[in-house]
C-alpha atoms as a PDB file:
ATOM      1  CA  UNK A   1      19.941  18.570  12.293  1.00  0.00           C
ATOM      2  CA  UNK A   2      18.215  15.489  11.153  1.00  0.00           C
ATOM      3  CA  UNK A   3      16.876  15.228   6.969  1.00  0.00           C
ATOM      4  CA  UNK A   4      13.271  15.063   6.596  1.00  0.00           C
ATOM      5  CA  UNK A   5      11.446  13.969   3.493  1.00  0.00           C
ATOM      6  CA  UNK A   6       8.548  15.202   2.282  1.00  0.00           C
ATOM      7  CA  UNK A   7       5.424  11.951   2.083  1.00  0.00           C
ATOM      8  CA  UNK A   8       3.863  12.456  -1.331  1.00  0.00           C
ATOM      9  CA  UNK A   9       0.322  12.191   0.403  1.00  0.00           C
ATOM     10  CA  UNK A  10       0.806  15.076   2.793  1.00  0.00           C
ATOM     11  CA  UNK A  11       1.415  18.822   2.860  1.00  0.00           C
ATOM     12  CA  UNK A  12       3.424  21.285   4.843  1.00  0.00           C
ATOM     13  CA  UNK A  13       4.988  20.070   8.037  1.00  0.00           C
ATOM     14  CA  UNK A  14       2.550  17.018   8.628  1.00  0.00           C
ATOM     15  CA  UNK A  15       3.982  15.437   5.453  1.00  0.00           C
ATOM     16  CA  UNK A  16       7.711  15.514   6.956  1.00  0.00           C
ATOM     17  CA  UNK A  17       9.320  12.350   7.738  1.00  0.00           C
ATOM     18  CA  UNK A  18      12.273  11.892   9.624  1.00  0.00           C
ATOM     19  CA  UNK A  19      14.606   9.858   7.831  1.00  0.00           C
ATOM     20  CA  UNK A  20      17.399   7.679   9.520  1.00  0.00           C
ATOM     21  CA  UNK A  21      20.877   9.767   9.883  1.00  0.00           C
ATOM     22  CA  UNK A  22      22.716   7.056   8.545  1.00  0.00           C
ATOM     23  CA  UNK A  23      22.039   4.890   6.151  1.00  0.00           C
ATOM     24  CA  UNK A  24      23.612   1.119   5.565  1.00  0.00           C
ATOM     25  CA  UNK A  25      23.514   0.705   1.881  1.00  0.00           C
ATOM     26  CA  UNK A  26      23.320  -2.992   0.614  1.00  0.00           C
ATOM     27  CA  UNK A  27      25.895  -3.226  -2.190  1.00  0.00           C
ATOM     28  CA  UNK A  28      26.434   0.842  -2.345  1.00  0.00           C
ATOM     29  CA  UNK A  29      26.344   2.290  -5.523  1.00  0.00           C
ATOM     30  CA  UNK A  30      28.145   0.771  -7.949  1.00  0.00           C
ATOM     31  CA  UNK A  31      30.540   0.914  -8.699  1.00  0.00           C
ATOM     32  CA  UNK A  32      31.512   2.554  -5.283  1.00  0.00           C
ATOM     33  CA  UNK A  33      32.397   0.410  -2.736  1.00  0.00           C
ATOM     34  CA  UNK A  34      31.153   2.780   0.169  1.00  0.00           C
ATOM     35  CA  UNK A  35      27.818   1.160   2.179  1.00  0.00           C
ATOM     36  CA  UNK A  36      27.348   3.641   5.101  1.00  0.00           C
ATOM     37  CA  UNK A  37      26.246   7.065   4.402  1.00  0.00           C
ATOM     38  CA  UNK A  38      25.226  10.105   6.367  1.00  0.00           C
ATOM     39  CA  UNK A  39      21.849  12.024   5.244  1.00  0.00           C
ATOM     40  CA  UNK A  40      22.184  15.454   5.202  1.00  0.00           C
ATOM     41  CA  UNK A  41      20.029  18.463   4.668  1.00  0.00           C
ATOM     42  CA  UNK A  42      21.208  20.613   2.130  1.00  0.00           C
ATOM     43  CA  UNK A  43      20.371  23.731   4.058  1.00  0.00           C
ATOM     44  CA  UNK A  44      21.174  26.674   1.298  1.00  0.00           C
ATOM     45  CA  UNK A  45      18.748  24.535  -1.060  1.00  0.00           C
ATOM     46  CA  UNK A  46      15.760  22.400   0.186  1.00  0.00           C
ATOM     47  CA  UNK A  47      14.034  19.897  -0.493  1.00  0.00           C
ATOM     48  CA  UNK A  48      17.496  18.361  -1.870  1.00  0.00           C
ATOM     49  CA  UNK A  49      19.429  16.297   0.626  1.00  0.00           C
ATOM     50  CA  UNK A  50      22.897  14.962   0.486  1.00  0.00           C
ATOM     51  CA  UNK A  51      24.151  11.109   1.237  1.00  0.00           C
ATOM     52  CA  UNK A  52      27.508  11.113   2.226  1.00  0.00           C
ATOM     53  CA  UNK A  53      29.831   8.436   2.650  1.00  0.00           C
ATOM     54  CA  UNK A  54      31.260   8.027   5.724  1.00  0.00           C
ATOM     55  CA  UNK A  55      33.917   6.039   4.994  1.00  0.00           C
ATOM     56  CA  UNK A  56      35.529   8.085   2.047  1.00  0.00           C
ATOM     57  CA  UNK A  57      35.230  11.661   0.425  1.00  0.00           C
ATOM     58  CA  UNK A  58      32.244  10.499  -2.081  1.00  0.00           C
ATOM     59  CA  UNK A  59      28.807  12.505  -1.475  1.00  0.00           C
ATOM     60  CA  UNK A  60      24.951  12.587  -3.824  1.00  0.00           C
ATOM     61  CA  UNK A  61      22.260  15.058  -3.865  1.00  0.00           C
ATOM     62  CA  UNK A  62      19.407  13.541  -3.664  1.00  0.00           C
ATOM     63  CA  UNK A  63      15.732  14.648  -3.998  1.00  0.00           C
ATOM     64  CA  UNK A  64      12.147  13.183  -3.174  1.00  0.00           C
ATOM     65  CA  UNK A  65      11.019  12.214  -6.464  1.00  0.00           C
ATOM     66  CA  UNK A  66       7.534  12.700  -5.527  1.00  0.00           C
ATOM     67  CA  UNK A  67       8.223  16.579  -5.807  1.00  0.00           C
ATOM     68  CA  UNK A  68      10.021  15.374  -9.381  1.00  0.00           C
ATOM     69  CA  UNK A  69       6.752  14.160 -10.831  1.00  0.00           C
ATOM     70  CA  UNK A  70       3.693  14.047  -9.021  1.00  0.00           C
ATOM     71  CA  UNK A  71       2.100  11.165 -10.246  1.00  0.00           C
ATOM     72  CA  UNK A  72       5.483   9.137  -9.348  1.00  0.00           C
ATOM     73  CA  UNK A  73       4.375   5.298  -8.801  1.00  0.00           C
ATOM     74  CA  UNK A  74       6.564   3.135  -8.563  1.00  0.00           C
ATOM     75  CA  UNK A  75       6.694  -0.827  -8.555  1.00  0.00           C
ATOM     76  CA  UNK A  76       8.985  -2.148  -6.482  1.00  0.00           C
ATOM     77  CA  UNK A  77      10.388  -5.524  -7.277  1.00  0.00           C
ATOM     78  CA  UNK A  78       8.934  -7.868  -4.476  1.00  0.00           C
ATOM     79  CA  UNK A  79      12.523  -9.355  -4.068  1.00  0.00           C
ATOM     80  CA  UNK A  80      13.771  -6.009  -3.401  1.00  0.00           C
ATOM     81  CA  UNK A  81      11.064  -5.095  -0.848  1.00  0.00           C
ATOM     82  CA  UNK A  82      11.723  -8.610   1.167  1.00  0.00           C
ATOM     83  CA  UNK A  83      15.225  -7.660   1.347  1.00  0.00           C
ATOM     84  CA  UNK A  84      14.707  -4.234   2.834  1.00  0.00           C
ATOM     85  CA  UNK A  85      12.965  -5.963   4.966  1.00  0.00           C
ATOM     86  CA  UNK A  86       9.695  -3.604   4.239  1.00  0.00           C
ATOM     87  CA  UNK A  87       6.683  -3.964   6.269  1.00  0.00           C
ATOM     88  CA  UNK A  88       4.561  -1.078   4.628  1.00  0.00           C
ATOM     89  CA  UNK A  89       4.956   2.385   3.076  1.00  0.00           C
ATOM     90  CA  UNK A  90       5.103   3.749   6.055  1.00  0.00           C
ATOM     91  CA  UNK A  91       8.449   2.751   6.866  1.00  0.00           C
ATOM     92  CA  UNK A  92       9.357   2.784   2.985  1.00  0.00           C
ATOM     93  CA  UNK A  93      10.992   5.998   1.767  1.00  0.00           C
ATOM     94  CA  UNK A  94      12.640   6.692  -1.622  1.00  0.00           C
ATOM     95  CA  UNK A  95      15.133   9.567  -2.847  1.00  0.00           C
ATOM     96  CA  UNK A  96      16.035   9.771  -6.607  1.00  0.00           C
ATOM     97  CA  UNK A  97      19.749  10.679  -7.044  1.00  0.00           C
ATOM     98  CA  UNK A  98      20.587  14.264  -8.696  1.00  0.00           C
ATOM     99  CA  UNK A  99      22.887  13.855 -11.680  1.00  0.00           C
ATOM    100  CA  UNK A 100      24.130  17.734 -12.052  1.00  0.00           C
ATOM    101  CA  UNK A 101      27.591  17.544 -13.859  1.00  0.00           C
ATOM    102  CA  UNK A 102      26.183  19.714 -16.573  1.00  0.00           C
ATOM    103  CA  UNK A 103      25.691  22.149 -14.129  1.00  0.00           C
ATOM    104  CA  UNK A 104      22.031  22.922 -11.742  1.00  0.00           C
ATOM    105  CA  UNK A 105      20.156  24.158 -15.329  1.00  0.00           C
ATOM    106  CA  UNK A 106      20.493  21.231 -16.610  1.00  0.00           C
ATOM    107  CA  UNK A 107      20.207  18.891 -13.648  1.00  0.00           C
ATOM    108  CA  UNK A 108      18.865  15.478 -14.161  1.00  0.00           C
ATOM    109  CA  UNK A 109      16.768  12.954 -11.494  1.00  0.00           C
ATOM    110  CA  UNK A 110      17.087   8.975 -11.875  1.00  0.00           C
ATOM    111  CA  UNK A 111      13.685   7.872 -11.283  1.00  0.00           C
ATOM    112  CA  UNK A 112      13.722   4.198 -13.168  1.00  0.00           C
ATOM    113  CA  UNK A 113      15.873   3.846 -10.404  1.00  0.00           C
ATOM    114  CA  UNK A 114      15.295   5.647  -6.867  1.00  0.00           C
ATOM    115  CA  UNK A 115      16.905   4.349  -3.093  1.00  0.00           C
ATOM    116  CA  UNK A 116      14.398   2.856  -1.479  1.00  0.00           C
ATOM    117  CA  UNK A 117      14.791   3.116   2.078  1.00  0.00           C
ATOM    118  CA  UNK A 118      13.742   1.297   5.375  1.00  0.00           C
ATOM    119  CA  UNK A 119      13.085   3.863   7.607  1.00  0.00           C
ATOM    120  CA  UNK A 120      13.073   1.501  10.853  1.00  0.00           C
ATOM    121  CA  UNK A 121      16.033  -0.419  10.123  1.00  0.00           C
ATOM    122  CA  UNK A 122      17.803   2.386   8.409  1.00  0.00           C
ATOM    123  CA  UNK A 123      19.108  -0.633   5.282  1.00  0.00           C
ATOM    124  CA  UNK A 124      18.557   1.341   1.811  1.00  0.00           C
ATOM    125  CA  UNK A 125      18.882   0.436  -1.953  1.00  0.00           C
ATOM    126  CA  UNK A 126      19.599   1.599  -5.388  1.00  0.00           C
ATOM    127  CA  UNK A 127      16.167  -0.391  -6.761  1.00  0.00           C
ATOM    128  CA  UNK A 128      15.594  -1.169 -10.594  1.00  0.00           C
ATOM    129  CA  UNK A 129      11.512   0.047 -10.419  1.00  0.00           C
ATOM    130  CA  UNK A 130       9.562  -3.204 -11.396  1.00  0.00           C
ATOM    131  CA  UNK A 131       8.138  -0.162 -13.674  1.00  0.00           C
ATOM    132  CA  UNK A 132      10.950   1.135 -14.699  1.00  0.00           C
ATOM    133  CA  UNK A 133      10.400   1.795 -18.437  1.00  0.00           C
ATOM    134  CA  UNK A 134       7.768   4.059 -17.403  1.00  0.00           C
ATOM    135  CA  UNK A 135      10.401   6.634 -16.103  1.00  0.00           C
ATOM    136  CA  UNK A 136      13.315   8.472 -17.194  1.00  0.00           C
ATOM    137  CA  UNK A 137      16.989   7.626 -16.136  1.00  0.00           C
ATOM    138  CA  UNK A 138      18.062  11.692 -16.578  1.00  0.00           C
ATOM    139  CA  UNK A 139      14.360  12.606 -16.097  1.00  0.00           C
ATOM    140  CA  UNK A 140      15.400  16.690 -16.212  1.00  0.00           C
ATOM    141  CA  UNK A 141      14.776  18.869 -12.967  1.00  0.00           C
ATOM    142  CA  UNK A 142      13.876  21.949 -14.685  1.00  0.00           C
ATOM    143  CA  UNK A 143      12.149  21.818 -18.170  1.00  0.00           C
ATOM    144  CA  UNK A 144      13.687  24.000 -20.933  1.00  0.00           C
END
């Protein structure tokens, strides 16, 4: 089963995107040295997704941001978006990684600094937003 992504300006199933199965991820994450993952769905838990490498035994949940914060707008760095090779948002797709070692209550999102992905060549990248003091590192999932 392929991951979709929810677009943030569209509803229900005309608002899913397909999103590359594998991604090549310039520089991975550091400090991992992994560059190829798999996206997965998370099937017991939508809309989170998982990237895992497929090189070693290193995985991230991931999430849409826009269903984080709904008035999400990021700035990306036009370096960054020649690199990707972006020719638009609609082949521009980002996922905010889930931080969750304290456990799902107290999950965390990065959203100063999503993966913004190419989804014709299939090249993704942790991106410093342009905007990034605007958003939360450990922006919290649920609200206490």
């Amino acid at each position: 089963m392929s991951a979709k992504l929810m677009t943030e300006n569209a509803s229900c199933e005309e608002g899913l995107v397909e999103l590359p199965q594998e991604l090549h991820v310039v520089g991975g994450f550091y400090p991992f040295a992994s560059e190829r993952f798999a996206v997965k769905p998370e099937e017991e838990a939508p809309p989170f997704l998982r990237l895992e490498a497929v090189d070693a035994d290193l995985a991230f949940h991931v999430l849409d941001p826009f269903v984080v914060m709904e008035n999400y707008a990021p700035e990306l760095p036009e370096e960054e978006d020649q690199a990707l090779d972006l020719q638009g948002p609609d082949e521009t797709r980002l996922l905010a990684i889930v931080n969750l070692t304290r456990g799902a209550a107290n999950a965390t999102v990065n959203l100063a600094a999503p993966i913004v992905i190419n989804t014709r060549t299939g090249r993704a990248k942790q991106v410093i937003l342009h905007n990034a003091a605007q958003y939360e590192v450990r922006h919290r999932l649920f609200p206490v």
